[in-house]
Structures are given as structure tokens and as C-alpha cells.
C-alpha atoms as a PDB file:
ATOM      1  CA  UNK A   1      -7.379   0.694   9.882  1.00  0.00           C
ATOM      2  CA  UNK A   2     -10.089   2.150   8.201  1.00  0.00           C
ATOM      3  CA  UNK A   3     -10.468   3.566   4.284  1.00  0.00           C
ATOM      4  CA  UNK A   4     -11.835   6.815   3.019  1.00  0.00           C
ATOM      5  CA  UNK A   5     -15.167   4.892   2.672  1.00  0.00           C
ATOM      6  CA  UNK A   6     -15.223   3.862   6.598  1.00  0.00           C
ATOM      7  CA  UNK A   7     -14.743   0.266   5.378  1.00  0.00           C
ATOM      8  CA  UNK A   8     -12.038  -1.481   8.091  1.00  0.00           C
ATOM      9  CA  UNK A   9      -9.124  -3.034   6.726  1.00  0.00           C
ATOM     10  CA  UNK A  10      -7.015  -5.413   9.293  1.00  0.00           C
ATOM     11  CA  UNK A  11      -3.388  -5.934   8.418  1.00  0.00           C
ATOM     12  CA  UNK A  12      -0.491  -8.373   8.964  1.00  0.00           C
ATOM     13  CA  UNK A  13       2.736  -7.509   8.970  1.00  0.00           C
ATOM     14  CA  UNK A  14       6.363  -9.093   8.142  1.00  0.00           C
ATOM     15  CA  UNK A  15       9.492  -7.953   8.668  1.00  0.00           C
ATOM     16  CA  UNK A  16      12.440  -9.130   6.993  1.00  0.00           C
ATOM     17  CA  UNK A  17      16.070  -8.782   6.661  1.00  0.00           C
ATOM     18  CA  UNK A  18      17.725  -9.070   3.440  1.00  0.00           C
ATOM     19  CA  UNK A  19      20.918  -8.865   3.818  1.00  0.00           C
ATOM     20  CA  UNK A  20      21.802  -5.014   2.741  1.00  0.00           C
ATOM     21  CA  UNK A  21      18.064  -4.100   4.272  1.00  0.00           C
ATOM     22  CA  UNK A  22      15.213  -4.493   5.540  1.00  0.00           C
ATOM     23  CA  UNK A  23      11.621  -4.470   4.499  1.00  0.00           C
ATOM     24  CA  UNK A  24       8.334  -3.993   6.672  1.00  0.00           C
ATOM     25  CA  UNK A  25       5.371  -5.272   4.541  1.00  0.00           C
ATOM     26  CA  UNK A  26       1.932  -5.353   5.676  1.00  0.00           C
ATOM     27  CA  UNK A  27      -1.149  -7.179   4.004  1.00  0.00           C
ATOM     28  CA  UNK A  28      -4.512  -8.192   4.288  1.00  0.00           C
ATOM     29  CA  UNK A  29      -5.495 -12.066   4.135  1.00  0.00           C
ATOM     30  CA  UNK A  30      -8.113 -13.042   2.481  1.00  0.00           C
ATOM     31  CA  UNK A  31      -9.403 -16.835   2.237  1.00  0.00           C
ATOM     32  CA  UNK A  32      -5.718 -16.919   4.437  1.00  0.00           C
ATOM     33  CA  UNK A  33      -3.480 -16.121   0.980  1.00  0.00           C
ATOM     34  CA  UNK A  34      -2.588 -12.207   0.959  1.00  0.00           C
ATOM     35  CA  UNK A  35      -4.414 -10.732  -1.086  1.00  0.00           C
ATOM     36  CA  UNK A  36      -6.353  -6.693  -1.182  1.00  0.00           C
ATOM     37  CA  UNK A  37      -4.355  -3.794   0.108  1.00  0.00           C
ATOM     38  CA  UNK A  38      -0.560  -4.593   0.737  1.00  0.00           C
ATOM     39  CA  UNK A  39       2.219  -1.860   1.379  1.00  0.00           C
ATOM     40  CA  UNK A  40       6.184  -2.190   2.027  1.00  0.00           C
ATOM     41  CA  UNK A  41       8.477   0.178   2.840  1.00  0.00           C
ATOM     42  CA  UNK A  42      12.429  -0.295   2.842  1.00  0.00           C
ATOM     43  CA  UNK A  43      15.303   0.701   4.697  1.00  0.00           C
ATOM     44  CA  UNK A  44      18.925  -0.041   5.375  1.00  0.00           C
ATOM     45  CA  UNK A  45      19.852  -2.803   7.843  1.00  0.00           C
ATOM     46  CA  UNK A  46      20.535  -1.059  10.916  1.00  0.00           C
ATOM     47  CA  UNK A  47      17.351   1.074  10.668  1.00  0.00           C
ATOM     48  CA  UNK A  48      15.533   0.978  14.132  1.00  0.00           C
ATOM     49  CA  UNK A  49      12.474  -1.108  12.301  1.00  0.00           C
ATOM     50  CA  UNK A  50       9.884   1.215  14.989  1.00  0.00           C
ATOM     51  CA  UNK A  51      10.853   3.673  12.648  1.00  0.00           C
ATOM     52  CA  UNK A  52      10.422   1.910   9.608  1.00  0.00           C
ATOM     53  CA  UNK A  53       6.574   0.956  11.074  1.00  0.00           C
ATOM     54  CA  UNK A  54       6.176   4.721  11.428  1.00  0.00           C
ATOM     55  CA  UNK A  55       7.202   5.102   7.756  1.00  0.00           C
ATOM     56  CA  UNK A  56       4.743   1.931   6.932  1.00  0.00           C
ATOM     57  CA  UNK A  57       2.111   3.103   8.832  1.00  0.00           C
ATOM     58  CA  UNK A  58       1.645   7.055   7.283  1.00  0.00           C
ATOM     59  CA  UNK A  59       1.613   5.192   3.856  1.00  0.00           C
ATOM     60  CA  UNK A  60      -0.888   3.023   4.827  1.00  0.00           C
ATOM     61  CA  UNK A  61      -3.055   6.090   6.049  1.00  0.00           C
ATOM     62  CA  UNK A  62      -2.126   8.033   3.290  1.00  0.00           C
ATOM     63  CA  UNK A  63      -3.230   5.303   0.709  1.00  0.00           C
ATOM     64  CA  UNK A  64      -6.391   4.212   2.445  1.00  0.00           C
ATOM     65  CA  UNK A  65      -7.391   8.333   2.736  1.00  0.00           C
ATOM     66  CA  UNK A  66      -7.532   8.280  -1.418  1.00  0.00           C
ATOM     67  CA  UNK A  67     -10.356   6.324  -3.868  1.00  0.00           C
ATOM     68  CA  UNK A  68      -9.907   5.508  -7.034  1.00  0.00           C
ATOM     69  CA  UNK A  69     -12.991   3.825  -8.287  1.00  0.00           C
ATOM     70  CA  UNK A  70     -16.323   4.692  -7.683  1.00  0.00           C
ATOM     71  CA  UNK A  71     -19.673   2.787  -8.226  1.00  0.00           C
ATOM     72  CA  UNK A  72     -20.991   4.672 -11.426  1.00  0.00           C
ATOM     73  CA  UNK A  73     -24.785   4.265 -13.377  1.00  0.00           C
ATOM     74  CA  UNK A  74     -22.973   1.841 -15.267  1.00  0.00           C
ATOM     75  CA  UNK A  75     -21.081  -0.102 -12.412  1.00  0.00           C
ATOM     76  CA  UNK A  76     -17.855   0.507 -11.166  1.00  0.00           C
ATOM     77  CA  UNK A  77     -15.691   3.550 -12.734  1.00  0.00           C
ATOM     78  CA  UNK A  78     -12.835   5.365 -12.519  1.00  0.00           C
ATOM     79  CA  UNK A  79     -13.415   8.122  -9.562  1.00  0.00           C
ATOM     80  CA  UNK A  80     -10.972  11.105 -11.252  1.00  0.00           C
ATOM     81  CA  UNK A  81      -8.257  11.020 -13.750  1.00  0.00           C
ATOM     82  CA  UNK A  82      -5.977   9.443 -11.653  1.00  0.00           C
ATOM     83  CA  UNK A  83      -5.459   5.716 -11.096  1.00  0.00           C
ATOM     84  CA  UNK A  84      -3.005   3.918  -8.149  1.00  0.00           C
ATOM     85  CA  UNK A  85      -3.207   0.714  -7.284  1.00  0.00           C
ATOM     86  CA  UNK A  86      -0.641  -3.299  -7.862  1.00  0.00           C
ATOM     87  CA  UNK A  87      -0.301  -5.078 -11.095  1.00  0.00           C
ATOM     88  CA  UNK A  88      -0.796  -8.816  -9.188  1.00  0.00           C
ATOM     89  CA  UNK A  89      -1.345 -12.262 -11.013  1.00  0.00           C
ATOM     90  CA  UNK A  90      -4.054 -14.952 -11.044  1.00  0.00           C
ATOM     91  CA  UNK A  91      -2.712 -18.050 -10.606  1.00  0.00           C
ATOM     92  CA  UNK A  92      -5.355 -19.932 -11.944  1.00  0.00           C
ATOM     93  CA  UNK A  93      -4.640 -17.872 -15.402  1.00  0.00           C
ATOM     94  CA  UNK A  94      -2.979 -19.623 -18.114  1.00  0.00           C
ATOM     95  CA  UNK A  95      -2.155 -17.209 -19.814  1.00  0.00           C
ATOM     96  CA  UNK A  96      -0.416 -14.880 -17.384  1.00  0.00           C
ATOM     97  CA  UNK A  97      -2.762 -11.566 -17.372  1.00  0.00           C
ATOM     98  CA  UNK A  98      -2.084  -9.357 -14.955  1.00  0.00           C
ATOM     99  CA  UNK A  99      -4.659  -8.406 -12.314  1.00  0.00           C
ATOM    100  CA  UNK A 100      -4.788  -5.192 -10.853  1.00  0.00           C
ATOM    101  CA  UNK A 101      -5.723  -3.944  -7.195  1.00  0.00           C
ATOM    102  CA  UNK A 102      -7.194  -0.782  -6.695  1.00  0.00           C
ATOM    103  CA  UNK A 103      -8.871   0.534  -3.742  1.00  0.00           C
ATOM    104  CA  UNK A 104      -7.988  -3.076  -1.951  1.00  0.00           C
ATOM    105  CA  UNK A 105      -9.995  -4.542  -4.714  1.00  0.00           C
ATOM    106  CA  UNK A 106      -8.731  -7.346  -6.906  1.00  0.00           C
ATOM    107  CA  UNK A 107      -9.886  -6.101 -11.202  1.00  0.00           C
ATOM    108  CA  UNK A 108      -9.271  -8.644 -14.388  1.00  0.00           C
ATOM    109  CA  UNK A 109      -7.504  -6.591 -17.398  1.00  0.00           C
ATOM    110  CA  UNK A 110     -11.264  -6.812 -18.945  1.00  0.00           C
ATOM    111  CA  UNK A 111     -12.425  -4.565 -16.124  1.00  0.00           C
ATOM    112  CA  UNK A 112     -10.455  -2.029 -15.893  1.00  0.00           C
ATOM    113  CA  UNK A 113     -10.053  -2.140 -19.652  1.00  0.00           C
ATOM    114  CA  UNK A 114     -13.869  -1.060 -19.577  1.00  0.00           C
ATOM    115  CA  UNK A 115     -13.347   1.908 -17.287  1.00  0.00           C
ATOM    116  CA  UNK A 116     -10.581   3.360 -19.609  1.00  0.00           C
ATOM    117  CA  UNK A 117     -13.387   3.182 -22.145  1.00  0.00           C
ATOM    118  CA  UNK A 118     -14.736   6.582 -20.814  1.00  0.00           C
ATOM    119  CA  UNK A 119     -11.850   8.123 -21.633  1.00  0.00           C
ATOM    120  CA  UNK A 120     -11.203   6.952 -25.331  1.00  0.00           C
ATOM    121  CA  UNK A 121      -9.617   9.764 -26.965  1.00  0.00           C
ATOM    122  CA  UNK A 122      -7.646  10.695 -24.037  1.00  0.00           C
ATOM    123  CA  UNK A 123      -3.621   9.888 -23.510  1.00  0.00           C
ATOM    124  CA  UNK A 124      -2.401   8.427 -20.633  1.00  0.00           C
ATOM    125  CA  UNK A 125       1.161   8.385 -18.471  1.00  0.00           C
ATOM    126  CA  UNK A 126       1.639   4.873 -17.468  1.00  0.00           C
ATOM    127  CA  UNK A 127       4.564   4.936 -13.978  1.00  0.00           C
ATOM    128  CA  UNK A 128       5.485   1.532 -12.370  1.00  0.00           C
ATOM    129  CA  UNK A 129       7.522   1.625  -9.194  1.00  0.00           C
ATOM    130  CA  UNK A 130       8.951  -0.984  -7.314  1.00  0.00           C
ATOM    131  CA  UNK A 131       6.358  -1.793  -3.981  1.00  0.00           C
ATOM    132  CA  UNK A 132       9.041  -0.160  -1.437  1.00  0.00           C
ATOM    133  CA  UNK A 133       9.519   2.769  -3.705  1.00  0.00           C
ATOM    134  CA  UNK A 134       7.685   6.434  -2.378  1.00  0.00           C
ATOM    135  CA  UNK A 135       4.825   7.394  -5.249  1.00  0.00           C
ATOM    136  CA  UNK A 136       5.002  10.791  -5.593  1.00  0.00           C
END
């Protein structure tokens, strides 16, 4: 599936009951550990899971039609005023900062830290959702 930029994305997917649901994740692999763009969606147990793919799959598109971060004068920025992406971890971190993923593109805290610069001044709205959740 390809992104806004053209760039082609290829996807794995998982499903897996749990019980009082059932989840339909798909991810990229990279180095063969998941890592870039991943998306789940979740539905009760009997759900026909063709139509939780349908649900998966015009989330995926929806995602991949949007870009958040741009390649500025000074590197990468912030495209807009509005940011989407997964808090993830680094395993090899000590110290457990997060790492985010925007765009399908793994960022330390230091990074995107220095594309909030260009809006110092500004206030923010900070929303975490849980990965099946719809992002309105």
C-alpha cells in the first residue's frame, strides 16, 4: 500500500482472539522485528473478521493519505499544526524514553523535541488513545 508520498509500504497482518474479541493488527517488518507503520482495529468475538479487514484496511488508507513531517531548510519538521503518530520504546534504552513513529518513521524524544522548537510560545493538546481506538 502506498503513502501520500508514493513511497510503498508492505504489511503483515495478525489476527487474534482474545477471549471477549478480536483484534486484526497489521505491521511492517523491518530488519524482521515490527517496526514503522502498524494499525489494529477491534471488534467483538463473533465479528465476521472480513469485516474487521475492511475496517483495518480504510484506516490504513486513511492514515497513509495524511503527512506529518516534512523535510524543512533545517531538516525534518513538523508539516502543519497537527501531529499523529505511536509512542514506541527502544529497547536498547536504559532509561526507558519513549520513541515516537510518525509518518512510518521511528523519532528519539530529542527529535521531535527540536521540531516543537518552532512553535515555542504556542500551547499544545496532548490525546493518547489506545491502538484499536478510532482517532477522531
Amino acid at each position: 500500500m502506498a503513502d501520500v508520498a508514493g513511497t510503498v509500504h508492505r504489511f503483515h497482518f495478525l489476527l487474534r482472539h482474545l477471549g471477549d474479541r478480536l483484534c486484526l493488527e497489521a505491521f511492517e517488518l523491518q530488519q524482521g522485528e515490527p517496526a514503522g507503520y502498524r494499525f489494529e482495529v477491534v471488534g467483538p468475538p463473533d465479528i465476521d473478521p472480513l469485516d474487521l479487514m475492511g475496517r483495518l484496511v480504510e484506516r490504513m488508507r486513511d492514515a497513509l493519505a495524511k503527512q506529518y513531517l516534512i523535510e524543512g531548510e533545517l531538516g525534518l519538521a513538523i508539516a502543519g499544526t497537527d501531529v499523529r503518530g505511536r509512542i514506541d520504546c527502544d529497547p536498547d534504552s536504559y532509561d526507558r524514553i519513549p520513541v515516537l513513529v510518525i509518518d512510518g518513521r521511528e523519532l528519539s524524544w530529542n527529535e521531535f523535541g527540536r521540531m516543537l522548537m518552532t512553535f515555542e510560545g504556542w500551547r499544545f493538546k496532548l490525546t493518547i488513545d489506545e491502538p484499536g481506538d478510532e482517532i477522531s
